[in-house]
PDB file of N, CA and C in Angstrom:
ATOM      1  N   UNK A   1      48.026-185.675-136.265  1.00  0.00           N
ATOM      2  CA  UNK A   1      48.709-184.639-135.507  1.00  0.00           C
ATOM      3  C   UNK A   1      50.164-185.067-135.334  1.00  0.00           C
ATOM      4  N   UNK A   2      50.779-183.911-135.468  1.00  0.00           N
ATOM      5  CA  UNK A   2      52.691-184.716-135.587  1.00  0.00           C
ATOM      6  C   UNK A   2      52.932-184.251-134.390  1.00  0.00           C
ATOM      7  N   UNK A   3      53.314-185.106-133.120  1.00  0.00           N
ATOM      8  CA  UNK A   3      54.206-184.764-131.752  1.00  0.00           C
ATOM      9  C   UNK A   3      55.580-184.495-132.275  1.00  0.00           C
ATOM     10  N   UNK A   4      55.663-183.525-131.279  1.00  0.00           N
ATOM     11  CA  UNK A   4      57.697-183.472-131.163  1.00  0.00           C
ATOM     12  C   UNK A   4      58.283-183.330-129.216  1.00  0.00           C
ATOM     13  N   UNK A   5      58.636-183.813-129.314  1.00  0.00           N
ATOM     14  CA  UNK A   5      59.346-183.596-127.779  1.00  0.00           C
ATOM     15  C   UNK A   5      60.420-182.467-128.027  1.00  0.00           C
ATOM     16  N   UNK A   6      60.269-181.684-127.170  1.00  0.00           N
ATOM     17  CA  UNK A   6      61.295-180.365-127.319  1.00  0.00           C
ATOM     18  C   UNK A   6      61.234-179.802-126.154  1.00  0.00           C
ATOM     19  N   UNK A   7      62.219-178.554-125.826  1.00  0.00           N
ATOM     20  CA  UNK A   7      62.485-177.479-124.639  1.00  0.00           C
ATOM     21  C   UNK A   7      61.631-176.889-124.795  1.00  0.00           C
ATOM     22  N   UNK A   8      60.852-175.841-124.220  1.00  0.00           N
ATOM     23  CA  UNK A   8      60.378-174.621-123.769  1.00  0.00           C
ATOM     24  C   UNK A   8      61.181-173.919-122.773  1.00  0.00           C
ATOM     25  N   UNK A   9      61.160-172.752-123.657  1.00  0.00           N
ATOM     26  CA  UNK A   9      62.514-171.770-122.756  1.00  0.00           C
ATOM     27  C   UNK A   9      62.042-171.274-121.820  1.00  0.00           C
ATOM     28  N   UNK A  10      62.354-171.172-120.868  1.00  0.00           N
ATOM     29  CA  UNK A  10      61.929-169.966-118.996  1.00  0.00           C
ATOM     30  C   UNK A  10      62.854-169.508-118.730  1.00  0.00           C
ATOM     31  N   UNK A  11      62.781-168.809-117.868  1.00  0.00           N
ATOM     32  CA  UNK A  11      63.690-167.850-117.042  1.00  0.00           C
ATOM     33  C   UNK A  11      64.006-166.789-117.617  1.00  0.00           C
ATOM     34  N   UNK A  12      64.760-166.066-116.743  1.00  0.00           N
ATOM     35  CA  UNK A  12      64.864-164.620-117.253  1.00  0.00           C
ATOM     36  C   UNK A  12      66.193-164.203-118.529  1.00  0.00           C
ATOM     37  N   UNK A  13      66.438-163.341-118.592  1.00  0.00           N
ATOM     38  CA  UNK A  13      67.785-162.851-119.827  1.00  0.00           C
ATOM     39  C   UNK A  13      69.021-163.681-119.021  1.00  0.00           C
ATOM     40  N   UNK A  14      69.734-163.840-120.071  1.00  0.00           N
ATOM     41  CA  UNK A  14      71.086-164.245-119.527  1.00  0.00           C
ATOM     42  C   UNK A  14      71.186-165.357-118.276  1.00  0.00           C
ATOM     43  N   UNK A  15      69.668-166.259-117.835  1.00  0.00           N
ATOM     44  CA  UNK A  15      69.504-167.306-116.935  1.00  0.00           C
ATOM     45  C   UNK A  15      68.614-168.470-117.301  1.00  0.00           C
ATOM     46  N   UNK A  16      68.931-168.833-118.556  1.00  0.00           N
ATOM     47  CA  UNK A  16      67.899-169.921-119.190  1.00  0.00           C
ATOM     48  C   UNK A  16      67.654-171.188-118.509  1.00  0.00           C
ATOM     49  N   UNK A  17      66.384-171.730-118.740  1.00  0.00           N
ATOM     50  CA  UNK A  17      65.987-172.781-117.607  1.00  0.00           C
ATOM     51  C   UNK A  17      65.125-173.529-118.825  1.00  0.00           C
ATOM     52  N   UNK A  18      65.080-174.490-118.657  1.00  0.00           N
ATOM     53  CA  UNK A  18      64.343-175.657-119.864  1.00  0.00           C
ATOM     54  C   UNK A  18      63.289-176.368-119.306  1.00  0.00           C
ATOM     55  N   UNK A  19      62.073-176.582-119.743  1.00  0.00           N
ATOM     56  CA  UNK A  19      61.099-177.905-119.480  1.00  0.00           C
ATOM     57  C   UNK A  19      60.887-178.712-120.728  1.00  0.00           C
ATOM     58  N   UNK A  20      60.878-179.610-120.683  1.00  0.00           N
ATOM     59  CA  UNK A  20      61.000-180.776-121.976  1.00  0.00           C
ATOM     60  C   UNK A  20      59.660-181.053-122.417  1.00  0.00           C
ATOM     61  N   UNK A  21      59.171-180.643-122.736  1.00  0.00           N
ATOM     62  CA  UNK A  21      57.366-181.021-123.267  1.00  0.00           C
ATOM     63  C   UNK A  21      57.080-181.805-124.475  1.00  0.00           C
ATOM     64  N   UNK A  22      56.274-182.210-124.586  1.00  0.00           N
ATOM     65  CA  UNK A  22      55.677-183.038-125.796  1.00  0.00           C
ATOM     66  C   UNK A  22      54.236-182.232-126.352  1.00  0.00           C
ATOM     67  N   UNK A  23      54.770-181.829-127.563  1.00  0.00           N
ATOM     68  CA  UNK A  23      54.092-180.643-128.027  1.00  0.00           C
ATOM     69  C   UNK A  23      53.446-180.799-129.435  1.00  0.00           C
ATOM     70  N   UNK A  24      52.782-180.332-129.963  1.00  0.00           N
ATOM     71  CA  UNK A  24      52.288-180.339-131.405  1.00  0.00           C
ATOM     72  C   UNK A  24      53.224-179.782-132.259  1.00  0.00           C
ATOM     73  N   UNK A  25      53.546-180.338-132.949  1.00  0.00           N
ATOM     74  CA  UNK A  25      54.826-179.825-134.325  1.00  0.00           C
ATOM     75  C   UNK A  25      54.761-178.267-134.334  1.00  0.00           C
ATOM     76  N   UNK A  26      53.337-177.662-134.798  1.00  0.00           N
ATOM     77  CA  UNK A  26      52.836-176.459-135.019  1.00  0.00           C
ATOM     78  C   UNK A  26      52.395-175.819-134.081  1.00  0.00           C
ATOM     79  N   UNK A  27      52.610-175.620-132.975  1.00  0.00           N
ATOM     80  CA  UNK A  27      52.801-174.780-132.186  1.00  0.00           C
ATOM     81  C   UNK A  27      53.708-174.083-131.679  1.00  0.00           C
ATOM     82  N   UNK A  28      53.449-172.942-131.032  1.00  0.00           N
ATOM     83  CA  UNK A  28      55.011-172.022-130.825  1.00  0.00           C
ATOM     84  C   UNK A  28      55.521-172.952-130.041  1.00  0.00           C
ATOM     85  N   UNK A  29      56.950-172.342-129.684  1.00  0.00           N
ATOM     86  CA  UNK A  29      57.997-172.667-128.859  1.00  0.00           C
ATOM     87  C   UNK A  29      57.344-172.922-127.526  1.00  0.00           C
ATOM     88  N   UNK A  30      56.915-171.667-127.641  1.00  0.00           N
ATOM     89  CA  UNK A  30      56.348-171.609-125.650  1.00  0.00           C
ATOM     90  C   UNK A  30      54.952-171.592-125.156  1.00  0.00           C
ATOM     91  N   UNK A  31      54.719-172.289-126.320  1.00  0.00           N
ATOM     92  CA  UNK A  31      52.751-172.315-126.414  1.00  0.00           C
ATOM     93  C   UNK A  31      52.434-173.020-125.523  1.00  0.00           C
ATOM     94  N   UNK A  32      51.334-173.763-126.158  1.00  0.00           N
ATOM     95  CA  UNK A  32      50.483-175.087-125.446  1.00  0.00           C
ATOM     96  C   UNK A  32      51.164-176.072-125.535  1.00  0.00           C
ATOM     97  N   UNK A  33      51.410-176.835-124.581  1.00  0.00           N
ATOM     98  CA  UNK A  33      52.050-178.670-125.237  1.00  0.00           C
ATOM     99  C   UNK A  33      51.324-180.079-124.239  1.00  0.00           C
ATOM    100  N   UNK A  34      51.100-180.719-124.566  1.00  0.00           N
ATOM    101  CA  UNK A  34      50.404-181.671-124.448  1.00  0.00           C
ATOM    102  C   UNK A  34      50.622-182.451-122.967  1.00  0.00           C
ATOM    103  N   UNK A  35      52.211-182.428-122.391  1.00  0.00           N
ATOM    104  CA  UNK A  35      52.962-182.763-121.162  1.00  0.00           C
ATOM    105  C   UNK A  35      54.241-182.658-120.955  1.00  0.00           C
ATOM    106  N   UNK A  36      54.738-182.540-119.909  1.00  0.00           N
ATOM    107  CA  UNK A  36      55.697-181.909-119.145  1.00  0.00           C
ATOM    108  C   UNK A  36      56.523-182.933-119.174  1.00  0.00           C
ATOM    109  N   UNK A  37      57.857-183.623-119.596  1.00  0.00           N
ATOM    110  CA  UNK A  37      58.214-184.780-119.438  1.00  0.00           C
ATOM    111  C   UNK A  37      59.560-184.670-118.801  1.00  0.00           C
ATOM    112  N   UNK A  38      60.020-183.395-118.480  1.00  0.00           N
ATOM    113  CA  UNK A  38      61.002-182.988-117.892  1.00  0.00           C
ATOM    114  C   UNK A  38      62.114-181.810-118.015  1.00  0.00           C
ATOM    115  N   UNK A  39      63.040-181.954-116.992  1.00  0.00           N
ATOM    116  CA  UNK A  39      63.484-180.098-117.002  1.00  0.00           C
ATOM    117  C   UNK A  39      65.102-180.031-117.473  1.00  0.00           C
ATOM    118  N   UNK A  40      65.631-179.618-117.552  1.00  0.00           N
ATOM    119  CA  UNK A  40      66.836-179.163-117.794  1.00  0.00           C
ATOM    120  C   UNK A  40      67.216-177.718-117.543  1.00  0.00           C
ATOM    121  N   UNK A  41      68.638-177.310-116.678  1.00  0.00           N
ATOM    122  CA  UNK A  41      68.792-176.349-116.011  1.00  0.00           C
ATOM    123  C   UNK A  41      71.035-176.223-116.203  1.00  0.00           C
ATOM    124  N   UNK A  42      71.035-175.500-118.006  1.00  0.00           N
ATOM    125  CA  UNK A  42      72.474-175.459-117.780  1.00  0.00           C
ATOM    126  C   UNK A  42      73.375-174.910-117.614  1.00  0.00           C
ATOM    127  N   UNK A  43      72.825-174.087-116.291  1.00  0.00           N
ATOM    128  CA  UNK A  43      73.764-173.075-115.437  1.00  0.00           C
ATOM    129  C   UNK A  43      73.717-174.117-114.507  1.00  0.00           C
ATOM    130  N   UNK A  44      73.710-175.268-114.485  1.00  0.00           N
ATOM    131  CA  UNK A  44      74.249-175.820-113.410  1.00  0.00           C
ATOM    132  C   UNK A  44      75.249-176.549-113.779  1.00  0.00           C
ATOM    133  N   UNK A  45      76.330-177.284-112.614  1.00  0.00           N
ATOM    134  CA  UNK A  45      77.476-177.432-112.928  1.00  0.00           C
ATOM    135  C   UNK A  45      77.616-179.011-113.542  1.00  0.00           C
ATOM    136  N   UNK A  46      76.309-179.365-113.220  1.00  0.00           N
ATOM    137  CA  UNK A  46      76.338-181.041-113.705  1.00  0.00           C
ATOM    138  C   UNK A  46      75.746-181.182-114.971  1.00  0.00           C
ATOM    139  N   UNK A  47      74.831-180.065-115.359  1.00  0.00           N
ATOM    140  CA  UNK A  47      73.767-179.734-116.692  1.00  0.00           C
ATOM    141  C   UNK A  47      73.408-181.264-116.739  1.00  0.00           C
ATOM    142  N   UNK A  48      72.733-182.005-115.775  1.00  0.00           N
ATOM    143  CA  UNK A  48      72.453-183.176-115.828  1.00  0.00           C
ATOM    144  C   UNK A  48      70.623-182.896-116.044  1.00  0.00           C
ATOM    145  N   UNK A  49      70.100-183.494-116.967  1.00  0.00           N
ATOM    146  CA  UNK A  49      68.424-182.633-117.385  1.00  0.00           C
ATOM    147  C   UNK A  49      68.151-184.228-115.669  1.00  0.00           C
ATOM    148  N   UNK A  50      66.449-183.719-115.667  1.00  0.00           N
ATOM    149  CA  UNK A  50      65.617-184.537-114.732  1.00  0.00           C
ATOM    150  C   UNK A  50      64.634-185.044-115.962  1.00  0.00           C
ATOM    151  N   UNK A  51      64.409-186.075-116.522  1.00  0.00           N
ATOM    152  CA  UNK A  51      63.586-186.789-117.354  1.00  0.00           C
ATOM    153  C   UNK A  51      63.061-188.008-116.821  1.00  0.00           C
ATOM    154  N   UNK A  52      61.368-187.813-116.863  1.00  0.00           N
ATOM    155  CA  UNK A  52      60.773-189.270-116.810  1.00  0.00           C
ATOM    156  C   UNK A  52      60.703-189.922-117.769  1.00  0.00           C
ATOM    157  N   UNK A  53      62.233-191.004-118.133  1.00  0.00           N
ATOM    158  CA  UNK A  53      62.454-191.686-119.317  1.00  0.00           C
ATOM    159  C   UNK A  53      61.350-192.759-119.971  1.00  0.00           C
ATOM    160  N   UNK A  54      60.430-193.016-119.029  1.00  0.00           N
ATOM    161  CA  UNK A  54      59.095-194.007-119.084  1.00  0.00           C
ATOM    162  C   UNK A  54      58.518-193.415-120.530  1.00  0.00           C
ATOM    163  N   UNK A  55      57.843-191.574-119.516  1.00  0.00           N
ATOM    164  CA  UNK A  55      56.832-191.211-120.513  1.00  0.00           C
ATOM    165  C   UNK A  55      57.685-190.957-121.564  1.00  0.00           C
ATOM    166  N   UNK A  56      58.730-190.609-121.576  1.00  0.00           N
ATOM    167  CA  UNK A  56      59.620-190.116-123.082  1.00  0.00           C
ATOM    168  C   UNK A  56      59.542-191.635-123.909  1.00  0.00           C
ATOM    169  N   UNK A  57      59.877-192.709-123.768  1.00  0.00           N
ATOM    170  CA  UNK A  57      59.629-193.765-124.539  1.00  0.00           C
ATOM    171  C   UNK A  57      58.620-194.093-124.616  1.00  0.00           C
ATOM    172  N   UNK A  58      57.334-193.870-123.367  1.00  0.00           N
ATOM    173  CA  UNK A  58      56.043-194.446-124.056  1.00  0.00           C
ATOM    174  C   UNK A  58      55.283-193.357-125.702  1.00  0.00           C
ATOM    175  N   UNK A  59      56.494-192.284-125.393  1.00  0.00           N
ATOM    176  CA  UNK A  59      55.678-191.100-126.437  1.00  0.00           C
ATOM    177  C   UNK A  59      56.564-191.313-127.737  1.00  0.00           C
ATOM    178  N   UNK A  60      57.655-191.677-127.468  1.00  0.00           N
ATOM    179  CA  UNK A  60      58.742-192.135-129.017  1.00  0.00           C
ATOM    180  C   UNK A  60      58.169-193.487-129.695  1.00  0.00           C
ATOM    181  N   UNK A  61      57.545-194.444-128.588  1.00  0.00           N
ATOM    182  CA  UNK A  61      57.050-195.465-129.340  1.00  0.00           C
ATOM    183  C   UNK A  61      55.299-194.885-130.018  1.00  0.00           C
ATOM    184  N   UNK A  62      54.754-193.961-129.668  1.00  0.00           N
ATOM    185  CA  UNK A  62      53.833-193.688-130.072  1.00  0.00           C
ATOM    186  C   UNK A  62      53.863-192.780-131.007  1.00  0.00           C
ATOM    187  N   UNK A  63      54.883-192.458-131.690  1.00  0.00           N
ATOM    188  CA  UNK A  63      55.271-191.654-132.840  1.00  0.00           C
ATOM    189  C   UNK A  63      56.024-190.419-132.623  1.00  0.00           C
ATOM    190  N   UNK A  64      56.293-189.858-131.384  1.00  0.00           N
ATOM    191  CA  UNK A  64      56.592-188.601-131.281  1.00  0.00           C
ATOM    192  C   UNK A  64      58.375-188.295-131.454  1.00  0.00           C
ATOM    193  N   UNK A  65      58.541-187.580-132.102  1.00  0.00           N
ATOM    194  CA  UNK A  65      59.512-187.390-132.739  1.00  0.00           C
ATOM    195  C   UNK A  65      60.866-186.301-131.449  1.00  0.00           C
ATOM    196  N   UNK A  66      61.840-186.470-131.070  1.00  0.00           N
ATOM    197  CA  UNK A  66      62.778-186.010-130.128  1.00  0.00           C
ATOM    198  C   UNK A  66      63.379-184.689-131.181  1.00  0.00           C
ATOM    199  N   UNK A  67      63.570-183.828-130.854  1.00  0.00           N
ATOM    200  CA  UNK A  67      64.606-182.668-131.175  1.00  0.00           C
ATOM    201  C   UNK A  67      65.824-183.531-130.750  1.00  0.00           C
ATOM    202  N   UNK A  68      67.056-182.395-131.863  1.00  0.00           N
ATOM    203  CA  UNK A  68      68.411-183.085-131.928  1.00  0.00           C
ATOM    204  C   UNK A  68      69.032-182.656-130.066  1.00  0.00           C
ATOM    205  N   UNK A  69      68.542-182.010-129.751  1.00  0.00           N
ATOM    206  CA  UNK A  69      69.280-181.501-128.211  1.00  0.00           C
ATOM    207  C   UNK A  69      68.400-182.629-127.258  1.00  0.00           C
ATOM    208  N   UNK A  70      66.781-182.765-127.336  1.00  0.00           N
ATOM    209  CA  UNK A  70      66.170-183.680-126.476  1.00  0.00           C
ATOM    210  C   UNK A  70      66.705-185.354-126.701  1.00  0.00           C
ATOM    211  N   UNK A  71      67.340-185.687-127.968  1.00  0.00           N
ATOM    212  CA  UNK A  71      67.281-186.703-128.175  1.00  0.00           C
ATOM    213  C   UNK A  71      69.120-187.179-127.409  1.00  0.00           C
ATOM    214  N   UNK A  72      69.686-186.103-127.275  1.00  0.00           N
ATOM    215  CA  UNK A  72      71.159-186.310-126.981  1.00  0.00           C
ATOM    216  C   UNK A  72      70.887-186.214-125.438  1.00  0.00           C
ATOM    217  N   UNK A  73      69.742-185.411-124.795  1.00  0.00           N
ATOM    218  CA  UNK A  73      69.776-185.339-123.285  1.00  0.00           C
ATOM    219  C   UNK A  73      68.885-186.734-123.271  1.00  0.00           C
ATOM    220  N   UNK A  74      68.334-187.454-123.563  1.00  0.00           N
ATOM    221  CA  UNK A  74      67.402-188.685-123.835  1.00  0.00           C
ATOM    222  C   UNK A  74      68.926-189.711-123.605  1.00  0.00           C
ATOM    223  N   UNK A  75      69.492-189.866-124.386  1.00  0.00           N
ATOM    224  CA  UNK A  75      70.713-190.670-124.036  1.00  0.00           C
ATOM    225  C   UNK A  75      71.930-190.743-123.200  1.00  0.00           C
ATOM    226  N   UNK A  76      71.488-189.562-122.286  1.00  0.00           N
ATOM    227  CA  UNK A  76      72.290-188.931-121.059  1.00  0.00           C
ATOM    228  C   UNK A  76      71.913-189.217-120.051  1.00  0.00           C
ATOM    229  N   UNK A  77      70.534-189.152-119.754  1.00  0.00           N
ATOM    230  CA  UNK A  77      69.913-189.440-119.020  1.00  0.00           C
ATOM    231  C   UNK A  77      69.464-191.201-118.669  1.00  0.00           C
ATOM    232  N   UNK A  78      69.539-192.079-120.153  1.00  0.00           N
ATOM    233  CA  UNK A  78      69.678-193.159-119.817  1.00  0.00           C
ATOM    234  C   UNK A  78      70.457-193.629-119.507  1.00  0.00           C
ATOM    235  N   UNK A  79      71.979-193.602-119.884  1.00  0.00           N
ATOM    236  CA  UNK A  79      73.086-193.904-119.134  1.00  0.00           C
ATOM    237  C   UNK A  79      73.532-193.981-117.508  1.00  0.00           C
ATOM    238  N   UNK A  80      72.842-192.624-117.203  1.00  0.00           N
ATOM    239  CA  UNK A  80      73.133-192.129-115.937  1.00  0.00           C
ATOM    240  C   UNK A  80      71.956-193.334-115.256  1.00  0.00           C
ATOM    241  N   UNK A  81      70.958-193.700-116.047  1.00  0.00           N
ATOM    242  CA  UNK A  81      69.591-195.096-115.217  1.00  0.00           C
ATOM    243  C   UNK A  81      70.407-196.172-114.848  1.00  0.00           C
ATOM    244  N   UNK A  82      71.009-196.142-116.255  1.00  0.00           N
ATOM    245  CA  UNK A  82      71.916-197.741-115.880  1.00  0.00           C
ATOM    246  C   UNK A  82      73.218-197.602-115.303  1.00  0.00           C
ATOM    247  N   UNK A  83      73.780-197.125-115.306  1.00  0.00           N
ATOM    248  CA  UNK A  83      75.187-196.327-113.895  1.00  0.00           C
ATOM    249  C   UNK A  83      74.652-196.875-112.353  1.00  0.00           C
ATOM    250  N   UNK A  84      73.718-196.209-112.662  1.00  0.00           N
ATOM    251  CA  UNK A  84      72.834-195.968-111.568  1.00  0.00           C
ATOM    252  C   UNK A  84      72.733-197.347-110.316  1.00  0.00           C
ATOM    253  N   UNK A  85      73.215-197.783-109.525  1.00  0.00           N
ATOM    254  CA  UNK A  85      72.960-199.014-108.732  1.00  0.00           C
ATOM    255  C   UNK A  85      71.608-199.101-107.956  1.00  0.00           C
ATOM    256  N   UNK A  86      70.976-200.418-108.403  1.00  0.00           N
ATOM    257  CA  UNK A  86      69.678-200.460-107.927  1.00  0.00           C
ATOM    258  C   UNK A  86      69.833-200.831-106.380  1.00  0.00           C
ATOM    259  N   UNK A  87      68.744-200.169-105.866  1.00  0.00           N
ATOM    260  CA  UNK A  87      68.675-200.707-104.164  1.00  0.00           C
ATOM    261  C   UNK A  87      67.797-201.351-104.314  1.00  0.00           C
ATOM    262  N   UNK A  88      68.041-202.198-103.042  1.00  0.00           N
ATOM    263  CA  UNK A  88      66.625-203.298-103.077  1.00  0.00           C
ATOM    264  C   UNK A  88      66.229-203.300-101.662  1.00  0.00           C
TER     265      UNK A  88
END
């Protein structure tokens, strides 16, 4: 079975809203997908996506393949981890 990590489109006309799923190659756009790994929303002013970067790498090391837009918000989102100052 070939994974792909990709968007699924929501929202209404002219107000697009994204969830990042990990899906079967061959399935529609907005079908069935396997898990939810995070959202993206870019009517907002930061278009900063929300990704649980864990499951996205535990699913890239397990073969699943990133779209060219998931794989550029994938490296956006890690940056912003390590920016990020840890509290302790």
């Amino acid at each position: 079975m070939a994974v792909s990590i990709r968007m699924r489109r929501e929202g209404t006309t002219n107000r697009p809203y994204y969830r990042i799923v990990v899906a079967d190659k061959h399935s529609p756009r907005d079908g069935k997908f396997i898990e939810q790994v995070g959202t993206y929303d870019p009517t907002k002013k930061d278009k900063a996506p929300t990704l649980k970067v864990e499951r996205v790498e535990f699913w890239i090391k397990n073969g699943a393949q990133p779209s060219e837009t998931v794989a550029s918000l994938l490296k956006k989102a890690q940056k912003a981890k390590k920016a990020a100052p840890a509290t302790a």
